[in-house]
Protein backbone atom coordinates (compact mmCIF):
# COMPACT_ATOMS: atom_id res chain seq x y z
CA UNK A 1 110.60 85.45 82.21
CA UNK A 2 107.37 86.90 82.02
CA UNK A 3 103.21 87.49 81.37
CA UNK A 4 100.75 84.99 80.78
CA UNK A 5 98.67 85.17 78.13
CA UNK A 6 95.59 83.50 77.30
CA UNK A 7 95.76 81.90 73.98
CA UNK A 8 93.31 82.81 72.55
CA UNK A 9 92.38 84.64 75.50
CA UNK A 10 94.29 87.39 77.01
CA UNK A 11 94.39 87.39 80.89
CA UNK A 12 92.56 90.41 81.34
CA UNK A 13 89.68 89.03 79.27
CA UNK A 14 89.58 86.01 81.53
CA UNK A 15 89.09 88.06 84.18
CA UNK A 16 86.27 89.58 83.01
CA UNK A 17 84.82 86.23 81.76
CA UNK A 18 85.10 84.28 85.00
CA UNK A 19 83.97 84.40 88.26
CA UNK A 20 85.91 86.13 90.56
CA UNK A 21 86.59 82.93 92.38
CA UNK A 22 87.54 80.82 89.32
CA UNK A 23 90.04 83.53 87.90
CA UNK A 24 91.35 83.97 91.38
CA UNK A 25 91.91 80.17 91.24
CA UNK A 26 93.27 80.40 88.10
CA UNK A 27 96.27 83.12 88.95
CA UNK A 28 97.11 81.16 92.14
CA UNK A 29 97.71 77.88 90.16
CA UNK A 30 99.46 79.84 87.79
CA UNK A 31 101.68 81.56 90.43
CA UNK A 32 102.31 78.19 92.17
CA UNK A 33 102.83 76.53 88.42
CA UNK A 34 105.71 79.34 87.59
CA UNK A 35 107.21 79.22 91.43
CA UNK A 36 108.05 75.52 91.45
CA UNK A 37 109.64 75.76 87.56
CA UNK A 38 111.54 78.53 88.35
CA UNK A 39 112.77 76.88 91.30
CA UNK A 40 113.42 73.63 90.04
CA UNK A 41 115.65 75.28 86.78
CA UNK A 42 117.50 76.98 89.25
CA UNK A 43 115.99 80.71 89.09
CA UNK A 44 116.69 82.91 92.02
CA UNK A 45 115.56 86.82 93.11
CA UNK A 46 112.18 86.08 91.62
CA UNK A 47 108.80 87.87 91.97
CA UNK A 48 105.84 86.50 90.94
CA UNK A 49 102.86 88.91 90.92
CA UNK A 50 99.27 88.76 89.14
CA UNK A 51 100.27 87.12 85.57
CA UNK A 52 103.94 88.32 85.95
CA UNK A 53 106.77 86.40 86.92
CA UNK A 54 110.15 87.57 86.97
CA UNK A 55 113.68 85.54 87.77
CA UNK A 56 117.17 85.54 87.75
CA UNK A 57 119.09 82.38 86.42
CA UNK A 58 122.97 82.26 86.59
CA UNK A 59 123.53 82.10 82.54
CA UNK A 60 121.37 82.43 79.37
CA UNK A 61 120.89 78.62 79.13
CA UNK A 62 119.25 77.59 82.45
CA UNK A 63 116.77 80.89 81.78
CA UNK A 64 116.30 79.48 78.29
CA UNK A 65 115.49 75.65 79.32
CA UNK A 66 113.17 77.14 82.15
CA UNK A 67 111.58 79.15 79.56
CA UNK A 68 110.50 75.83 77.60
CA UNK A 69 109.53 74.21 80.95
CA UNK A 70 107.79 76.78 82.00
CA UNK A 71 105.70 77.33 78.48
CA UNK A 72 105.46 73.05 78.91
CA UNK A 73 103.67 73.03 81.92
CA UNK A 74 101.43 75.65 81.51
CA UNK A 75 100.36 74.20 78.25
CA UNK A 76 99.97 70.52 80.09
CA UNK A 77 98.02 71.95 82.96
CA UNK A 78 94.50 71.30 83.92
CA UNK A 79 92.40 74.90 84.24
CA UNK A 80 90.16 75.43 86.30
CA UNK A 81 88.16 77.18 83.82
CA UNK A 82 89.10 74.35 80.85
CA UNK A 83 90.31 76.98 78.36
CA UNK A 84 93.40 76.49 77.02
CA UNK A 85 96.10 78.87 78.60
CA UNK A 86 99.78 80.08 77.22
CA UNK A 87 102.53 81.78 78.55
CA UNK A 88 104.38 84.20 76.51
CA UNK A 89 108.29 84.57 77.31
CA UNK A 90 111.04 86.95 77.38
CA UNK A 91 114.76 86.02 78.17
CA UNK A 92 117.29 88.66 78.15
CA UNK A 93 121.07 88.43 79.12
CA UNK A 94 122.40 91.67 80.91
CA UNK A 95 123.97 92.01 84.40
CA UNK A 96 121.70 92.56 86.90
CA UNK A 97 121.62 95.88 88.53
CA UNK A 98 119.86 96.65 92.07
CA UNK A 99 116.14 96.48 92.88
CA UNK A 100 113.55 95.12 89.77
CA UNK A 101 113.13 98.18 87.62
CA UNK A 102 116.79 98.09 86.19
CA UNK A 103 117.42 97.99 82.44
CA UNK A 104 117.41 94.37 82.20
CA UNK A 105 114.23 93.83 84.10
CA UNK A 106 112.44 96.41 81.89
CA UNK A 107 113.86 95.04 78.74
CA UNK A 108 112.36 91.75 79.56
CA UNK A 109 109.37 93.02 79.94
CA UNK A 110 109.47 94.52 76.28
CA UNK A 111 109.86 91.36 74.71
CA UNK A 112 107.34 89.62 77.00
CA UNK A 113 104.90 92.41 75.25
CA UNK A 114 106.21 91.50 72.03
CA UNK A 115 105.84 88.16 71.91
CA UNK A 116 102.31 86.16 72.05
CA UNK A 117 101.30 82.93 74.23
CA UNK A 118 103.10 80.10 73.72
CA UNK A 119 106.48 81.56 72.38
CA UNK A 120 109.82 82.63 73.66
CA UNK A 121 111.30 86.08 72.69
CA UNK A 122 114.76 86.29 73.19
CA UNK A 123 117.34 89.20 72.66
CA UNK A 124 120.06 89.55 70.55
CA UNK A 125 121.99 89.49 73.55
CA UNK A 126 120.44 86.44 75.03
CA UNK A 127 120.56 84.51 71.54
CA UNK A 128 124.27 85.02 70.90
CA UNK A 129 124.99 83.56 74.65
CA UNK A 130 123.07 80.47 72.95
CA UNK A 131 123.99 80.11 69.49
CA UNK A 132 126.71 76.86 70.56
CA UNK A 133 123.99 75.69 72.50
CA UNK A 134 121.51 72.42 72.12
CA UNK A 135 118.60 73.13 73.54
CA UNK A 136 116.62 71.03 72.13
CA UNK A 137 113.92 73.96 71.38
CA UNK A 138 111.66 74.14 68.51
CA UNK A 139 112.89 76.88 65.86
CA UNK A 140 109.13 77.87 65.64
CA UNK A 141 109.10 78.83 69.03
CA UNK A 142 112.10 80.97 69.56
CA UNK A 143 112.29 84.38 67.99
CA UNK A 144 114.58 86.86 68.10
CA UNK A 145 113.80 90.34 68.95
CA UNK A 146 115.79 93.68 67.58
């Protein structure tokens, strides 16, 4: 999972638009926000950096319910700078190979890019690992990337 993304704000423009205290405040919280749903939906191996967070999860459903907490509680949150702020998410299903930069990892990434705050981009790969699935997840919100 990955890249915050101010809606309608992009992070980068916040951090031109805020003080260098209040954006610094704002990527800590947001850091602290994504460590403690990760860990509590089970993720392991991640990396949170900046606006990036990264994790493992041991099948495509736990990553996909911590995807929807995750985009919850940012949504919920009180910021600092009282904009609203959105996560945009990318869940892939692949083995994981050594270090970050593997396959997986970078695939992620891609549909992170792709998709915009507030929804969850998932691969064909990831999506057919949850088609029996209830996840309870608006249709609005998950899309499917090629």
């Amino acid at each position: 999972m990955q890249q915050d993304q101010g809606a309608p704000l992009a992070v980068i423009r916040l951090g031109r638009e805020l003080s260098p205290p209040v954006f610094g405040a704002l990527i800590d919280e947001y850091q602290r926000l994504l460590r403690d749903v990760m860990l509590r939906m089970g993720g392991r191996q991640f990396k949170v950096s900046r606006d990036t967070a990264i994790a493992v999860f041991p099948n495509a459903k736990q990553a996909a319910l911590a995807a929807v907490a995750v985009r919850s509680v940012v949504a919920a949150h009180e910021w600092p700078h009282k904009r609203r702020v959105a996560v945009s998410v990318g869940v892939h299903s692949a083995e994981v190979e050594s270090g970050w930069m593997g396959r997986a990892r970078i695939r992620c990434q891609a549909l992170c890019d792709a998709a915009e705050g507030g929804q969850i981009f998932f691969s064909p790969a990831a999506a057919v690992l949850l088609e029996e699935e209830d996840l309870a997840i608006s249709p609005s919100a998950i899309l499917v990337s090629r």
